[in-house]
C-alpha atoms as a PDB file:
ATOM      1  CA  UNK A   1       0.000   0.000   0.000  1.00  0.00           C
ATOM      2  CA  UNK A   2       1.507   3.437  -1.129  1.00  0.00           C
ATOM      3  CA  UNK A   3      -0.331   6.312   0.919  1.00  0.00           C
ATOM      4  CA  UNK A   4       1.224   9.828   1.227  1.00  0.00           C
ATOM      5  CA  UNK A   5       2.686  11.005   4.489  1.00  0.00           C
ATOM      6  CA  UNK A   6       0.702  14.406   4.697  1.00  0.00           C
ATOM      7  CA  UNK A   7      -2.025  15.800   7.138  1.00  0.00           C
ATOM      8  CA  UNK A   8      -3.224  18.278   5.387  1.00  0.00           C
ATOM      9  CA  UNK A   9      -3.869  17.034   1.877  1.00  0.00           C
ATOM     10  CA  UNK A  10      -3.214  14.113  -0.356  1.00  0.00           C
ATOM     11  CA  UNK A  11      -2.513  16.490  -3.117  1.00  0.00           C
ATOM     12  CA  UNK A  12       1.485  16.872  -4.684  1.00  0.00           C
ATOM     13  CA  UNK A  13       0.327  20.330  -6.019  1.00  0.00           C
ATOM     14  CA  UNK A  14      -2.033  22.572  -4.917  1.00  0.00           C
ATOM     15  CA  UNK A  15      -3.079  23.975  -8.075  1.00  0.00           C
ATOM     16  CA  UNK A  16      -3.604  20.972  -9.183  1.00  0.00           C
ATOM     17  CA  UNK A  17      -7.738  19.522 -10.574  1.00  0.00           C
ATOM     18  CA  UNK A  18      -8.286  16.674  -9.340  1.00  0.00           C
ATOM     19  CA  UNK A  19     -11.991  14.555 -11.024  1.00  0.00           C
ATOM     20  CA  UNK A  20     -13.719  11.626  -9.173  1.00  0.00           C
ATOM     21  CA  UNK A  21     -13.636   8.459 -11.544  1.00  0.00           C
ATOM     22  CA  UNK A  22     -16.454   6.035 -10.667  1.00  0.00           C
ATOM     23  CA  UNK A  23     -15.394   2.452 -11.599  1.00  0.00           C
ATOM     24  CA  UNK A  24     -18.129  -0.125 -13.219  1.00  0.00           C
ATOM     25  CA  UNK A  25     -17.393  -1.949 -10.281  1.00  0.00           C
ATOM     26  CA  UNK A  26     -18.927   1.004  -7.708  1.00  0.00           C
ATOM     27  CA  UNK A  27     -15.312   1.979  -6.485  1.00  0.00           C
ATOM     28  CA  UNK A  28     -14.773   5.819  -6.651  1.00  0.00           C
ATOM     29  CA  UNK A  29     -10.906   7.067  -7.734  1.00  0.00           C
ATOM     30  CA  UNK A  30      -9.565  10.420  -6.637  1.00  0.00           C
ATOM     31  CA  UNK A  31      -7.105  11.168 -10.193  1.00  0.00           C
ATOM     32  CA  UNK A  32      -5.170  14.196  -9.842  1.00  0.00           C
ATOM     33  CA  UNK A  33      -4.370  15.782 -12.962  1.00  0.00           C
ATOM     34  CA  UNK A  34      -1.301  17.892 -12.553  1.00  0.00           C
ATOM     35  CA  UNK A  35      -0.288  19.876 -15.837  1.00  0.00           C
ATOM     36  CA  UNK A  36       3.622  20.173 -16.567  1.00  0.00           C
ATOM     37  CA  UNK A  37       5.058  18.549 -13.374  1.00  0.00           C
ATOM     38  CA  UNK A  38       8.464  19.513 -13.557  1.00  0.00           C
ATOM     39  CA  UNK A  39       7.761  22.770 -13.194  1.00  0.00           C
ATOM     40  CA  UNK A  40       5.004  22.609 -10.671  1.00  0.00           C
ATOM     41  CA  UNK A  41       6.545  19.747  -8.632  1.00  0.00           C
ATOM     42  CA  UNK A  42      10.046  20.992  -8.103  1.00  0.00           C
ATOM     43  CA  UNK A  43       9.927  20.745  -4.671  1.00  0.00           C
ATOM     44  CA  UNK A  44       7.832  17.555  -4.442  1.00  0.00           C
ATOM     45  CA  UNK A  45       9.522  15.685  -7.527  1.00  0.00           C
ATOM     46  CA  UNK A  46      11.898  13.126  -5.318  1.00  0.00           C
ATOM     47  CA  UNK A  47       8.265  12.144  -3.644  1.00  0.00           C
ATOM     48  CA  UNK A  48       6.345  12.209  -6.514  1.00  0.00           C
ATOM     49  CA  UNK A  49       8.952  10.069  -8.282  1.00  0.00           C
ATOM     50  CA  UNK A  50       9.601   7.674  -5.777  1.00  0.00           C
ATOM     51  CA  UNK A  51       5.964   6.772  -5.824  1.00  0.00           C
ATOM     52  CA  UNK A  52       6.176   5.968  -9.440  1.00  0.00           C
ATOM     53  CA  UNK A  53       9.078   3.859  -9.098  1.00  0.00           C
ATOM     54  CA  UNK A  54       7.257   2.379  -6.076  1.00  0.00           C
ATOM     55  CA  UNK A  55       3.892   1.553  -8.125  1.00  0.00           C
ATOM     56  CA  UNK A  56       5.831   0.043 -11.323  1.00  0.00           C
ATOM     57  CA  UNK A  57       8.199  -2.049  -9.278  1.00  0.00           C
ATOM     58  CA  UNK A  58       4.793  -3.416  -7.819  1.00  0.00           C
ATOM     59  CA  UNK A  59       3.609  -3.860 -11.279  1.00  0.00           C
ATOM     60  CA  UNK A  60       6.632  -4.923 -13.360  1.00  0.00           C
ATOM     61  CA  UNK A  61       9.691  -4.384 -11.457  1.00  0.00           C
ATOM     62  CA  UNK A  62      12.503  -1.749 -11.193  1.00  0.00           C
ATOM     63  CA  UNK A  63      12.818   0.379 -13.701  1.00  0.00           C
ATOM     64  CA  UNK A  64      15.549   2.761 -13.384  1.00  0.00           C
ATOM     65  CA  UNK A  65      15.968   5.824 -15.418  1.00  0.00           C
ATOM     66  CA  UNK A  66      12.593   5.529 -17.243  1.00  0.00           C
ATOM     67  CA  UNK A  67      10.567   6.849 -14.356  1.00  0.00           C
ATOM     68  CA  UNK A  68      12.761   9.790 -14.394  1.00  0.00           C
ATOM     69  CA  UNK A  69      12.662  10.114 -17.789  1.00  0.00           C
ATOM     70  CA  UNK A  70       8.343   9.864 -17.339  1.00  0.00           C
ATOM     71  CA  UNK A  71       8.252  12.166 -15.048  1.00  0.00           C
ATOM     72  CA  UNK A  72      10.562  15.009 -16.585  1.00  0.00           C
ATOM     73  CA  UNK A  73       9.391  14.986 -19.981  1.00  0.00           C
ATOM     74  CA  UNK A  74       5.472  14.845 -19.348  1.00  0.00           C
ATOM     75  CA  UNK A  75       3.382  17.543 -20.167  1.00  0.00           C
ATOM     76  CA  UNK A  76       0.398  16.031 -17.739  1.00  0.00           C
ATOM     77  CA  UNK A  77       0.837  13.941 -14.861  1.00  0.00           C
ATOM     78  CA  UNK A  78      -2.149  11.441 -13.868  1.00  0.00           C
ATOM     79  CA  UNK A  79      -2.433  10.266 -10.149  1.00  0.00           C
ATOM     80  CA  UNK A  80      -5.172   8.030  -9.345  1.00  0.00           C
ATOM     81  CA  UNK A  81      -6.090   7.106  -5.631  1.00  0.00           C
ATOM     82  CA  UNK A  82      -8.634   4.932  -4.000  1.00  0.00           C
ATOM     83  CA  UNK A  83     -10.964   7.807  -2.575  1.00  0.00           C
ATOM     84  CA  UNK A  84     -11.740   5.616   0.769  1.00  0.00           C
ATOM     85  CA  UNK A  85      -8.378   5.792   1.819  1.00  0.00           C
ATOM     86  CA  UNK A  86      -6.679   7.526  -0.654  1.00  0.00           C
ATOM     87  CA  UNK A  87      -4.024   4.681  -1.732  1.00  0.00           C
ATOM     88  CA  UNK A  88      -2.322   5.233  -4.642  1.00  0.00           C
ATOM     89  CA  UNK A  89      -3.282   3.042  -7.869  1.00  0.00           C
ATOM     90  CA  UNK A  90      -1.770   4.246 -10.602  1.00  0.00           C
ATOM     91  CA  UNK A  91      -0.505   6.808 -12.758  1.00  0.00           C
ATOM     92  CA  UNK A  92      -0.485   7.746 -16.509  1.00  0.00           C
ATOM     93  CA  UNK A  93       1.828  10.670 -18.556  1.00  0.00           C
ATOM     94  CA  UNK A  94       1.437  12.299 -21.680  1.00  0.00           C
ATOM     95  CA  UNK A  95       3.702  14.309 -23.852  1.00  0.00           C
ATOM     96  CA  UNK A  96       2.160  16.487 -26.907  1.00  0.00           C
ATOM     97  CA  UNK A  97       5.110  16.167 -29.449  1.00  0.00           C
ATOM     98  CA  UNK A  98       3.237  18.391 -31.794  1.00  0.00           C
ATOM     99  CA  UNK A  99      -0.363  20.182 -32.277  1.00  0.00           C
ATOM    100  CA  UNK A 100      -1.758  16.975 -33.325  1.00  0.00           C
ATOM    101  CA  UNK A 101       0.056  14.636 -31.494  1.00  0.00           C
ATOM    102  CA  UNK A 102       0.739  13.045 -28.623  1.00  0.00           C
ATOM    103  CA  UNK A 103       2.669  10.621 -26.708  1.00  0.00           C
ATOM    104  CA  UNK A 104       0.751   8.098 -23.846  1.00  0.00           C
ATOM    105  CA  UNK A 105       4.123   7.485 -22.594  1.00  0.00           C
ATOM    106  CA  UNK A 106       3.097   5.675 -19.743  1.00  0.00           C
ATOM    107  CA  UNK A 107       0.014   4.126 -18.385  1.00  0.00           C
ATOM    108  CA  UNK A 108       0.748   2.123 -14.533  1.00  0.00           C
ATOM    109  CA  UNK A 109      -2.600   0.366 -12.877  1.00  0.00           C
ATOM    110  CA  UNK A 110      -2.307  -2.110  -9.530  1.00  0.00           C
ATOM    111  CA  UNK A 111      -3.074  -5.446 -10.768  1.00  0.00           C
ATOM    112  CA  UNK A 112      -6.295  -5.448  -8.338  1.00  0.00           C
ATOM    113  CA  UNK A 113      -7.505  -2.447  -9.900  1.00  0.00           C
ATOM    114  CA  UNK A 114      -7.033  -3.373 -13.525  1.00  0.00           C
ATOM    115  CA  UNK A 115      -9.941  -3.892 -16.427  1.00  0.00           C
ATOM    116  CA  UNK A 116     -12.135  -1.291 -14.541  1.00  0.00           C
ATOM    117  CA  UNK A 117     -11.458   1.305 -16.977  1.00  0.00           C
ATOM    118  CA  UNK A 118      -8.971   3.573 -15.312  1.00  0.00           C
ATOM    119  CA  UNK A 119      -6.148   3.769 -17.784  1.00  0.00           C
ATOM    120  CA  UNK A 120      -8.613   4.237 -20.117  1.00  0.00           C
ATOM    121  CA  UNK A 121     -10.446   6.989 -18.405  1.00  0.00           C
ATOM    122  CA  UNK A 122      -6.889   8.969 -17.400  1.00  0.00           C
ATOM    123  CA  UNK A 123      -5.463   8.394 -20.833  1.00  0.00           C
ATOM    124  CA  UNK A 124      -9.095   9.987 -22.243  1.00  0.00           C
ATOM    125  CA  UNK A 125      -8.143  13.247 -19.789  1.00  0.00           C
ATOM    126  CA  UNK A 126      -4.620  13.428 -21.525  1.00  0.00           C
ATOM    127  CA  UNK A 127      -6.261  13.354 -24.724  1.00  0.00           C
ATOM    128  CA  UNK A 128      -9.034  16.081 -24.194  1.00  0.00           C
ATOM    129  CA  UNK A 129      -6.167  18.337 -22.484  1.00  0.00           C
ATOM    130  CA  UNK A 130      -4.434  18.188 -26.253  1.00  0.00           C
ATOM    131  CA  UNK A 131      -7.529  19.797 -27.675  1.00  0.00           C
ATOM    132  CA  UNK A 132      -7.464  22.704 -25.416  1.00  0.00           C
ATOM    133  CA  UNK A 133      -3.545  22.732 -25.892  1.00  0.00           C
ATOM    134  CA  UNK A 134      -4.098  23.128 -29.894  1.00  0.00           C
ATOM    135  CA  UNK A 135      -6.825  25.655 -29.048  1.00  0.00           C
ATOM    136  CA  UNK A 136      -4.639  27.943 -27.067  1.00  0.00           C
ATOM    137  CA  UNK A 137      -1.715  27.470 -29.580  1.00  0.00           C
ATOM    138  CA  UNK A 138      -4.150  28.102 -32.874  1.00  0.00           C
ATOM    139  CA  UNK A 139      -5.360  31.720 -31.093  1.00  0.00           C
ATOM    140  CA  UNK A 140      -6.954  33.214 -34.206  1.00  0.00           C
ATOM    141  CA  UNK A 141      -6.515  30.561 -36.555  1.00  0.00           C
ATOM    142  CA  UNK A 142      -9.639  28.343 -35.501  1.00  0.00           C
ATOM    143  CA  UNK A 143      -9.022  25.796 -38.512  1.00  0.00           C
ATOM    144  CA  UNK A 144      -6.561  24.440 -37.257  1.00  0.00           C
ATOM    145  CA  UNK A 145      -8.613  23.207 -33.864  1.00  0.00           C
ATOM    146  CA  UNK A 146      -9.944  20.854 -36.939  1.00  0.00           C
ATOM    147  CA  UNK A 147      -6.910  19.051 -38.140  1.00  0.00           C
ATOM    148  CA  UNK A 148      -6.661  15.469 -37.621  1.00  0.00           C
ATOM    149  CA  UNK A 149      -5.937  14.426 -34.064  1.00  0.00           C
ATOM    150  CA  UNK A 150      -3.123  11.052 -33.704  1.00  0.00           C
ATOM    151  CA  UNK A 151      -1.994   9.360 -30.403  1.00  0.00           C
ATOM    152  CA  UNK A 152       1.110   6.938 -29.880  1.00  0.00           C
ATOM    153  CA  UNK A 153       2.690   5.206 -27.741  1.00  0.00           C
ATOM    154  CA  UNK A 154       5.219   1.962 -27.051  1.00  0.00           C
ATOM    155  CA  UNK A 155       4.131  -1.199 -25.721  1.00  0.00           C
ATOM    156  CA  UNK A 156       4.823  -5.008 -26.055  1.00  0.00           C
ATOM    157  CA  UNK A 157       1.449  -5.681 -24.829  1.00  0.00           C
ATOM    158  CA  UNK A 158      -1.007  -7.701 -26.884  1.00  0.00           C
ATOM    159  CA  UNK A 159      -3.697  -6.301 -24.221  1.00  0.00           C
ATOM    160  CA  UNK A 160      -3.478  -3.236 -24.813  1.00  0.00           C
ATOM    161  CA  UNK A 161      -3.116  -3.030 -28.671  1.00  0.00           C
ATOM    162  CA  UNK A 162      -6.465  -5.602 -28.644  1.00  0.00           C
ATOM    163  CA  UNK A 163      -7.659  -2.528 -26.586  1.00  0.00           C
ATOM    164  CA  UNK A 164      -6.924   0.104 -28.553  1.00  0.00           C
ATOM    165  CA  UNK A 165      -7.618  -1.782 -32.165  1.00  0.00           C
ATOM    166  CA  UNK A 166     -11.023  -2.597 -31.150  1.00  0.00           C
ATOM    167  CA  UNK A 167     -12.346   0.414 -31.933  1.00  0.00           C
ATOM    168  CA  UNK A 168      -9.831   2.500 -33.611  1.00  0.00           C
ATOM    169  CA  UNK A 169      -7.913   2.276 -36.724  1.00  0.00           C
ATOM    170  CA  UNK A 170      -4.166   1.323 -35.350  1.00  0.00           C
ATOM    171  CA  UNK A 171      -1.174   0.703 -37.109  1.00  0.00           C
ATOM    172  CA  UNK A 172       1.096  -1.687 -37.684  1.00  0.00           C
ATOM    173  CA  UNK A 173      -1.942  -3.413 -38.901  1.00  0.00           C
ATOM    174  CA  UNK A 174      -2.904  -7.369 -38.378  1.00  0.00           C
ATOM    175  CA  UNK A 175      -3.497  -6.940 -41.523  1.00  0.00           C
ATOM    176  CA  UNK A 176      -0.312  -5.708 -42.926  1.00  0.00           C
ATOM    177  CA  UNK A 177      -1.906  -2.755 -44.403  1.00  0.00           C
ATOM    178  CA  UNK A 178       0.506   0.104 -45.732  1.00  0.00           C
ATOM    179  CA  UNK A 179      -0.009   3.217 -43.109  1.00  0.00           C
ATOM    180  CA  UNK A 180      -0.154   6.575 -44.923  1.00  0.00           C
ATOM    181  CA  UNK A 181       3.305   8.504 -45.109  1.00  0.00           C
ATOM    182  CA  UNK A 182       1.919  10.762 -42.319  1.00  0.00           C
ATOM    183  CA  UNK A 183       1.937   8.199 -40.207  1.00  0.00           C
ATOM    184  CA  UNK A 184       5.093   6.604 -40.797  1.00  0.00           C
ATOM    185  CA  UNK A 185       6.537  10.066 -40.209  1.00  0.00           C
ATOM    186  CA  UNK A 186       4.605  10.318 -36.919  1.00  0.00           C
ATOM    187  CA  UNK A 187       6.154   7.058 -36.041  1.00  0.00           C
ATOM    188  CA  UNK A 188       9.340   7.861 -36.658  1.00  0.00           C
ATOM    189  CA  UNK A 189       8.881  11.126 -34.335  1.00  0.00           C
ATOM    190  CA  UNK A 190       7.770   8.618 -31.488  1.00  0.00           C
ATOM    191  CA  UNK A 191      10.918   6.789 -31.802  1.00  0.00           C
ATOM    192  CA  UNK A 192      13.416   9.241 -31.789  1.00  0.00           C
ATOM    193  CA  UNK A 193      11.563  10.175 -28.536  1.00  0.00           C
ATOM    194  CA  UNK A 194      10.969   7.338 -26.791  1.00  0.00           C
ATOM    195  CA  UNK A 195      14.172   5.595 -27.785  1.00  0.00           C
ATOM    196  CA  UNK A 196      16.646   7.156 -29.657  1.00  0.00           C
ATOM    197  CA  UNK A 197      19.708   4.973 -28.961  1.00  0.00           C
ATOM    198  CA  UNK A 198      17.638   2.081 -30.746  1.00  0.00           C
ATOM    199  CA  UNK A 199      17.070   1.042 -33.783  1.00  0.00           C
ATOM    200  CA  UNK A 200      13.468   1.578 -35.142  1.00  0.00           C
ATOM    201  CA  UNK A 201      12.305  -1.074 -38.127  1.00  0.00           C
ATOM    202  CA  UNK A 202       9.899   1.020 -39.886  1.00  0.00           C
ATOM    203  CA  UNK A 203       8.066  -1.473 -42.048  1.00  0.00           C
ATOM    204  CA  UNK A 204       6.997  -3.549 -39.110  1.00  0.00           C
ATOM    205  CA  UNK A 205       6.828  -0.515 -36.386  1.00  0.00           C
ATOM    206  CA  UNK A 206       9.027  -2.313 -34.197  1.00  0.00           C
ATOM    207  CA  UNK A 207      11.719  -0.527 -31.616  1.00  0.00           C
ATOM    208  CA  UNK A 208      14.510  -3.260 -31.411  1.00  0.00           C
ATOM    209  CA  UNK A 209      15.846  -3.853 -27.621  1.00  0.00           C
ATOM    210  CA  UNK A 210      13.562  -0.802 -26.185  1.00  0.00           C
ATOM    211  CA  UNK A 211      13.446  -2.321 -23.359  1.00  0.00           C
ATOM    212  CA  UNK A 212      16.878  -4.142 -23.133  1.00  0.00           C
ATOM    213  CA  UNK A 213      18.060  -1.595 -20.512  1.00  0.00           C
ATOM    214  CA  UNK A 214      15.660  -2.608 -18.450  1.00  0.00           C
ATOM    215  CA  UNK A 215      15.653  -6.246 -18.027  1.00  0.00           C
ATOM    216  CA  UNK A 216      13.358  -6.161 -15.498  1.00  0.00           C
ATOM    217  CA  UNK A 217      10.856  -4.953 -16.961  1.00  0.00           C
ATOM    218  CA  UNK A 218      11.166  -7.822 -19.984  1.00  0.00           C
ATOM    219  CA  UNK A 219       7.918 -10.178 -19.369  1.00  0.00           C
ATOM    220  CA  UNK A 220       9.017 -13.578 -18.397  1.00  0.00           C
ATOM    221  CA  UNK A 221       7.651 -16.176 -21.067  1.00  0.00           C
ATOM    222  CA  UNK A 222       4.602 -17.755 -18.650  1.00  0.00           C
ATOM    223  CA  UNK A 223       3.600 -13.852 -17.948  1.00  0.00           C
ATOM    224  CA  UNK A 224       3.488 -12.868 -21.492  1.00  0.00           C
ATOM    225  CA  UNK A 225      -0.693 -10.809 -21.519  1.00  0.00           C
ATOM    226  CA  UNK A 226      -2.529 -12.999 -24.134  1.00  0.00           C
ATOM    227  CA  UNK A 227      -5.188 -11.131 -26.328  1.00  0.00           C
ATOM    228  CA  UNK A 228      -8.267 -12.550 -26.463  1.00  0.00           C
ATOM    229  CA  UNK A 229      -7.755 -12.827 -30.138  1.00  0.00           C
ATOM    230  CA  UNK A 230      -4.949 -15.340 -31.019  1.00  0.00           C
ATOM    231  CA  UNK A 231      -4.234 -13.205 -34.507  1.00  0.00           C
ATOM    232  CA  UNK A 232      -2.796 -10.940 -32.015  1.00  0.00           C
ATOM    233  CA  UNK A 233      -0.512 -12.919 -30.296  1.00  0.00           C
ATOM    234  CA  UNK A 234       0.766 -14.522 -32.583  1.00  0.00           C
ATOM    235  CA  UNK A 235       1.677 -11.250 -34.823  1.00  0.00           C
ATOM    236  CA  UNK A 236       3.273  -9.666 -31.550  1.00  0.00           C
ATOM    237  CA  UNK A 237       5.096 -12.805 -31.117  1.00  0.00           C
ATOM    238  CA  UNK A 238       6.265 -12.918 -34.811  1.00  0.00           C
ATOM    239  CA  UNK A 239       7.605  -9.251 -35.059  1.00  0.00           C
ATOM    240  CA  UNK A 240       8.726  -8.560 -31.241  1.00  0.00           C
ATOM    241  CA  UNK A 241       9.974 -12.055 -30.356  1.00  0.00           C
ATOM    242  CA  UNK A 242       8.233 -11.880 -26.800  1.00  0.00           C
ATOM    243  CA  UNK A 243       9.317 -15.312 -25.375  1.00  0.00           C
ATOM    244  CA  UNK A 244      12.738 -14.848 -26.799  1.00  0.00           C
ATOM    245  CA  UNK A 245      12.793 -11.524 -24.467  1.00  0.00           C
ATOM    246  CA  UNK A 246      14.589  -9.452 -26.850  1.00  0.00           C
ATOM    247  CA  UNK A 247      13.273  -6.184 -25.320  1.00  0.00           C
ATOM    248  CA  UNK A 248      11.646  -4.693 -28.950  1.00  0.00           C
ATOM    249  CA  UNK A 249       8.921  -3.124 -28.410  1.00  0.00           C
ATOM    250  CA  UNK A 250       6.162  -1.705 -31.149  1.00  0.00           C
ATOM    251  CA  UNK A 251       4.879   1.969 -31.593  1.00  0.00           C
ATOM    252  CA  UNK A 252       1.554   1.916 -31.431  1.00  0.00           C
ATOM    253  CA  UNK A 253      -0.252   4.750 -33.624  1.00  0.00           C
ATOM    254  CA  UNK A 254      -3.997   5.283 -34.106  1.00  0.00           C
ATOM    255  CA  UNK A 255      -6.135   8.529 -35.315  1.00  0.00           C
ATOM    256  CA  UNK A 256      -9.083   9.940 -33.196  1.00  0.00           C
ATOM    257  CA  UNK A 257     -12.744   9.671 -35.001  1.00  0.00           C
ATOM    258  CA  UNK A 258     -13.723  13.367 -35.072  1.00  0.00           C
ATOM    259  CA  UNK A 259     -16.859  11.413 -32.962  1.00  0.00           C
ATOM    260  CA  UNK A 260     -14.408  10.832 -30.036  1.00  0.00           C
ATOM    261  CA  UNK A 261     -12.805  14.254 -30.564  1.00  0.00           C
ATOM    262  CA  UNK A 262     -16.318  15.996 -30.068  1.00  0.00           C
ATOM    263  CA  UNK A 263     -17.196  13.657 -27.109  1.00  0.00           C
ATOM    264  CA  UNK A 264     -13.694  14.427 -25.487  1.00  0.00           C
ATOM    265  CA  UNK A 265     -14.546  18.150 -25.691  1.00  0.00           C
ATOM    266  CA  UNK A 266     -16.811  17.734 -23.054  1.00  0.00           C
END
């Protein structure tokens, strides 16, 4: 159990919004939404941090630099807390590497709170922050509040691209569709970011060793997630070699339905 040592609030930042998150299991969530942490948190960052590193080493196991590297380049810091007690659950960060893009660089959920739809529901507030981010950037030029809206991210988890692909158009593709040039590009962009000391394979999407600094953090073969739909695993296992524990790791890219944009808004 993680639970802050403070009397007088729970909060790291008290500017920050924090939204109650009501589970489909009853549960109520506290989540904290703390916008550019570095600079808000520069007093609280070794706490804030260590609770990070405390929450992933629950979940996968140490991880180093990367929390640092989480923490310091997010634009929006997620904290989510049981509001009974207020134990901490999880966290999620997002980066916006352009006007219409950005990064879910990291999405952490206890195992007992998982499949309630809390990632989903933090990495939804990260998303409908990015809209008011183009908004304020756009000022006078309102057209551009219209362009196509991406998201990306890095994961070796069949889970969570079965997740994502099951209602959004995601590349790489099971199908081994051809993404547009704009896409390739914005893949690219996510890999010079996320790793730039690797190699990124471009036709398959694939980060070689991403995670080879971090063996730790490499699933052991009997805790590999397993999609519901075997297509799945067995293209994850085929490009990123998951029970040979290589460490690659795919980027994940999908565009938003202007009918998610529009409910986001709200």
């Amino acid at each position: 159990m993680i639970l802050r040592n403070n009397k007088t609030s729970n909060l790291y930042c008290k500017d920050s919004k924090v939204v109650k998150f009501k589970a489909k299991t009853g549960e109520v969530f506290d989540i904290e939404i703390i916008e550019k942490p570095k600079e808000k948190l520069k007093k609280e960052n070794y706490g804030v941090i260590n609770d990070m590193r405390n929450i992933t080493k629950t979940i996968l196991g140490k991880a180093g630099g990367l929390i640092d590297k989480w923490f310091y380049s997010a634009d929006f810091l997620l904290m989510a807390r049981r509001s009974k007690n207020q134990e901490s659950m999880g966290f999620s960060t997002g980066r916006y590497l352009d006007n219409n893009l950005v990064l879910l660089h990291s999405s952490m959920i206890m195992p007992q709170v998982r499949h309630i739809g809390l990632a989903f529901y933090m990495n939804s507030i990260i998303l409908k922050n990015i809209l008011k981010h183009r908004l304020k950037r756009a000022r006078w030029k309102f057209w551009r509040y219209f362009l196509p809206v991406y998201f990306g991210l890095r994961t070796p988890n069949p889970v969570v691209y079965e997740i994502l692909s099951k209602n959004l158009r995601v590349f790489p593709s099971l199908t081994s569709e051809d993404p547009p040039n704009v896409i390739k590009n914005l893949a690219v962009k996510i890999a010079k970011t996320v790793s730039p000391e690797c190699e990124f394979d471009i036709q398959k999407f694939v980060i070689k060793k991403a995670f080879s600094f971090f063996p730790e953090l490499l699933y052991e073969v009997e805790e590999i997630p397993e999609a519901k739909d075997k297509r799945i695993n067995d293209f994850f296992e085929q490009c990123l070699r998951l029970t040979k524990r290589e460490g690659n790791a795919f980027v994940v890219i999908g565009k938003l339905p202007f009918s998610l944009i529009f409910a986001l808004r709200g």
